[in-house]
Protein backbone atom coordinates (compact mmCIF):
# COMPACT_ATOMS: atom_id res chain seq x y z
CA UNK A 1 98.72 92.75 302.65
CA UNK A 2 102.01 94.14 301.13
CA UNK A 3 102.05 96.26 298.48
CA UNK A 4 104.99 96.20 295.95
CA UNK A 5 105.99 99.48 293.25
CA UNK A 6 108.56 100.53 291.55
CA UNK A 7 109.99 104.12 290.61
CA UNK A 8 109.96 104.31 286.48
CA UNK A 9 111.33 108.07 285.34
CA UNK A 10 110.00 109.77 288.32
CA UNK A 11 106.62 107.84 288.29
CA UNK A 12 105.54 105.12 290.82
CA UNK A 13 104.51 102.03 289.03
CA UNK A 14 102.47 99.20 290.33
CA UNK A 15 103.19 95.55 288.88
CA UNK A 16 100.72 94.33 286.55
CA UNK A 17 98.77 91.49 287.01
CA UNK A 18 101.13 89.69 284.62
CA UNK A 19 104.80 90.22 284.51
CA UNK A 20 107.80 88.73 282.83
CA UNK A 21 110.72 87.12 284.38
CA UNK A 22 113.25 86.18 282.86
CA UNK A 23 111.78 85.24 279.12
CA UNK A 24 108.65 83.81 281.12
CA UNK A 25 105.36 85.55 281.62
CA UNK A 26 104.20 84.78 285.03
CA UNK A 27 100.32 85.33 286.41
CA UNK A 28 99.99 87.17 289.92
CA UNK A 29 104.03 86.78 290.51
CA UNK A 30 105.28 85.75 293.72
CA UNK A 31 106.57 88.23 296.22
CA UNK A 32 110.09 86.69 295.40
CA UNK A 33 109.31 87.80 291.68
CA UNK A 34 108.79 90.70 292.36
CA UNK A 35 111.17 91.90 294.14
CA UNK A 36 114.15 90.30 291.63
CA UNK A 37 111.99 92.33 289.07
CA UNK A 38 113.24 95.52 291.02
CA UNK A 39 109.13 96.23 292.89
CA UNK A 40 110.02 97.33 296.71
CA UNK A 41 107.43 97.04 299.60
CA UNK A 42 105.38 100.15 299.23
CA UNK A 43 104.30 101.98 301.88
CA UNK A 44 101.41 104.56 301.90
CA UNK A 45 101.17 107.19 304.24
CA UNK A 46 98.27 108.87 305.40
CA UNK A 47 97.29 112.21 303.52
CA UNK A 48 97.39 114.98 305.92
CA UNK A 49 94.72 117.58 306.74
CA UNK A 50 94.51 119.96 303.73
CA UNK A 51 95.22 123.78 304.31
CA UNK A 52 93.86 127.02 302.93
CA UNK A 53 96.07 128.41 300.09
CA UNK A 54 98.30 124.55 299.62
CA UNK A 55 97.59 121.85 297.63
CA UNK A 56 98.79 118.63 298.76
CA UNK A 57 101.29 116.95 296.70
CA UNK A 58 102.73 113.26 296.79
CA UNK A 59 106.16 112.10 296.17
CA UNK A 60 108.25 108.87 296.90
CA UNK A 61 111.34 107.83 298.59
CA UNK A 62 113.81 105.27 298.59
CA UNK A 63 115.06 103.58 301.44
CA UNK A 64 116.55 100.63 301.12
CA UNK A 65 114.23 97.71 299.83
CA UNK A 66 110.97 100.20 300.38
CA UNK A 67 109.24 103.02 298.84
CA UNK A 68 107.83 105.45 301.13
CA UNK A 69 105.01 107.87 299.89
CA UNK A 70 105.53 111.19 302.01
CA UNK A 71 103.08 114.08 301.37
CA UNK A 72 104.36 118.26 300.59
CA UNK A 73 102.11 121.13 300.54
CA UNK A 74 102.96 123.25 297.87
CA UNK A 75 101.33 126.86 297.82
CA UNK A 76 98.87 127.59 295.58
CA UNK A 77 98.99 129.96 292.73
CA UNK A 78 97.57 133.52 293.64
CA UNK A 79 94.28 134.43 293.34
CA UNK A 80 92.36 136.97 291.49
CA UNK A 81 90.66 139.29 293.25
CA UNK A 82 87.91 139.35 290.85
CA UNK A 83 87.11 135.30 292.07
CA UNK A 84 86.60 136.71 295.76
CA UNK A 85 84.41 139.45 294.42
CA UNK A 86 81.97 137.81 292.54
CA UNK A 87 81.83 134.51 294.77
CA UNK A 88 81.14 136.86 297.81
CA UNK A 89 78.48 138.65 296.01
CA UNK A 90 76.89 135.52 293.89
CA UNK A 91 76.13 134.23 297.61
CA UNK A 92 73.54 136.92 297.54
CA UNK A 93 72.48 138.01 294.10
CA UNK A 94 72.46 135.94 291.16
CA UNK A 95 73.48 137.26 287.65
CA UNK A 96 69.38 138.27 287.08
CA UNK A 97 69.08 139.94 290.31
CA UNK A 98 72.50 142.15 289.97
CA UNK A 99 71.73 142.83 286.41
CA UNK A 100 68.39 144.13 287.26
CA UNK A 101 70.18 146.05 289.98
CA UNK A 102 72.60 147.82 287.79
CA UNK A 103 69.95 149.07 285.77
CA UNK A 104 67.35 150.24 288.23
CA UNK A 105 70.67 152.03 289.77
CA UNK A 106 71.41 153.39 286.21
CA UNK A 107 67.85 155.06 285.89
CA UNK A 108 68.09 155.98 289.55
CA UNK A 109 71.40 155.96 291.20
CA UNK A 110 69.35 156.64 294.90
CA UNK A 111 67.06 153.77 294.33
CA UNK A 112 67.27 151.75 298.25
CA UNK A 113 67.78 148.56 296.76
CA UNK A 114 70.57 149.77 294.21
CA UNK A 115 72.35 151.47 296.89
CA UNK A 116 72.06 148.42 299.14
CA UNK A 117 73.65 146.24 296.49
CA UNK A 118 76.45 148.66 295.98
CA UNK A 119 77.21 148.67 299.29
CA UNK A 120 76.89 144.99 299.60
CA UNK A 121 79.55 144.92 296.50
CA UNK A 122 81.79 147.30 299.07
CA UNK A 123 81.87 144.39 301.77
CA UNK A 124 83.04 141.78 298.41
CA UNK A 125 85.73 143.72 297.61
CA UNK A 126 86.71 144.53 301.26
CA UNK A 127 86.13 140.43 301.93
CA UNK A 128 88.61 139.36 298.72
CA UNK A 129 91.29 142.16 299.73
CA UNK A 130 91.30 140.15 303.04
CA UNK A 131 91.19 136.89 301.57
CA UNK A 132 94.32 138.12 299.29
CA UNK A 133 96.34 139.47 302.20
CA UNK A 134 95.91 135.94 303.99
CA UNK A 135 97.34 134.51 301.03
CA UNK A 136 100.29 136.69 301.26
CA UNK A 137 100.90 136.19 304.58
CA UNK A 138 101.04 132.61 304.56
């Protein structure tokens, strides 16, 4: 089944389930109507696989009596590095667990388990300077 659109200010706009033509308002118009209303034959596109650091964004071009939907990755802003950090290490230690951390390594900085979450926090922030040099790269 067809679908029928038109572009309004940049925006793709479907007909409505009532239109009028000319000084008459006319239920489920006719593909005839429609297109002497200005609505084109739409045609969707398929939305392509997403990639790491885009977001996909859809546009709209005229051809002739059609509208074609085409698809544009557009990079995504950049990242903190504090997002890497503390998703890396939240896989691991929730807020509780860390905060208890901090504080058995502020009473005892040589406590096994403090010094195995501070080096755990090492691989984070070695992880999200990697993760921020792929975005740069891209």
């Amino acid at each position: 089944m067809k679908k029928y659109a038109k572009i309004i200010e940049g925006k793709l706009v479907f007909p409505k389930k009532e239109e009028t033509f000319e000084n008459t308002t006319i239920e489920n118009p006719t593909e005839v109507q429609l297109l002497r209303l200005g609505f084109k034959e739409y045609i969707e596109t398929p939305m392509p696989e997403q990639k790491e650091w885009f977001n996909l964004q859809s546009s709209y071009i005229e051809i002739e009596n059609k509208i074609y939907q085409k698809w544009e990755y557009v990079k995504q802003d950049e990242p903190n590095i504090k997002y890497f950090i503390v998703m890396k290490i939240q896989e691991k230690y929730d807020i509780n667990d860390e905060s208890a951390l901090i504080n058995k390594g502020i009473q005892n900085s040589n406590d096994p388990d403090y010094i195995e979450y501070r080096n755990f926090v090492n691989d984070c922030k070695d992880f999200a300077g990697k993760k921020m040099n792929e975005y740069h790269n891209v």
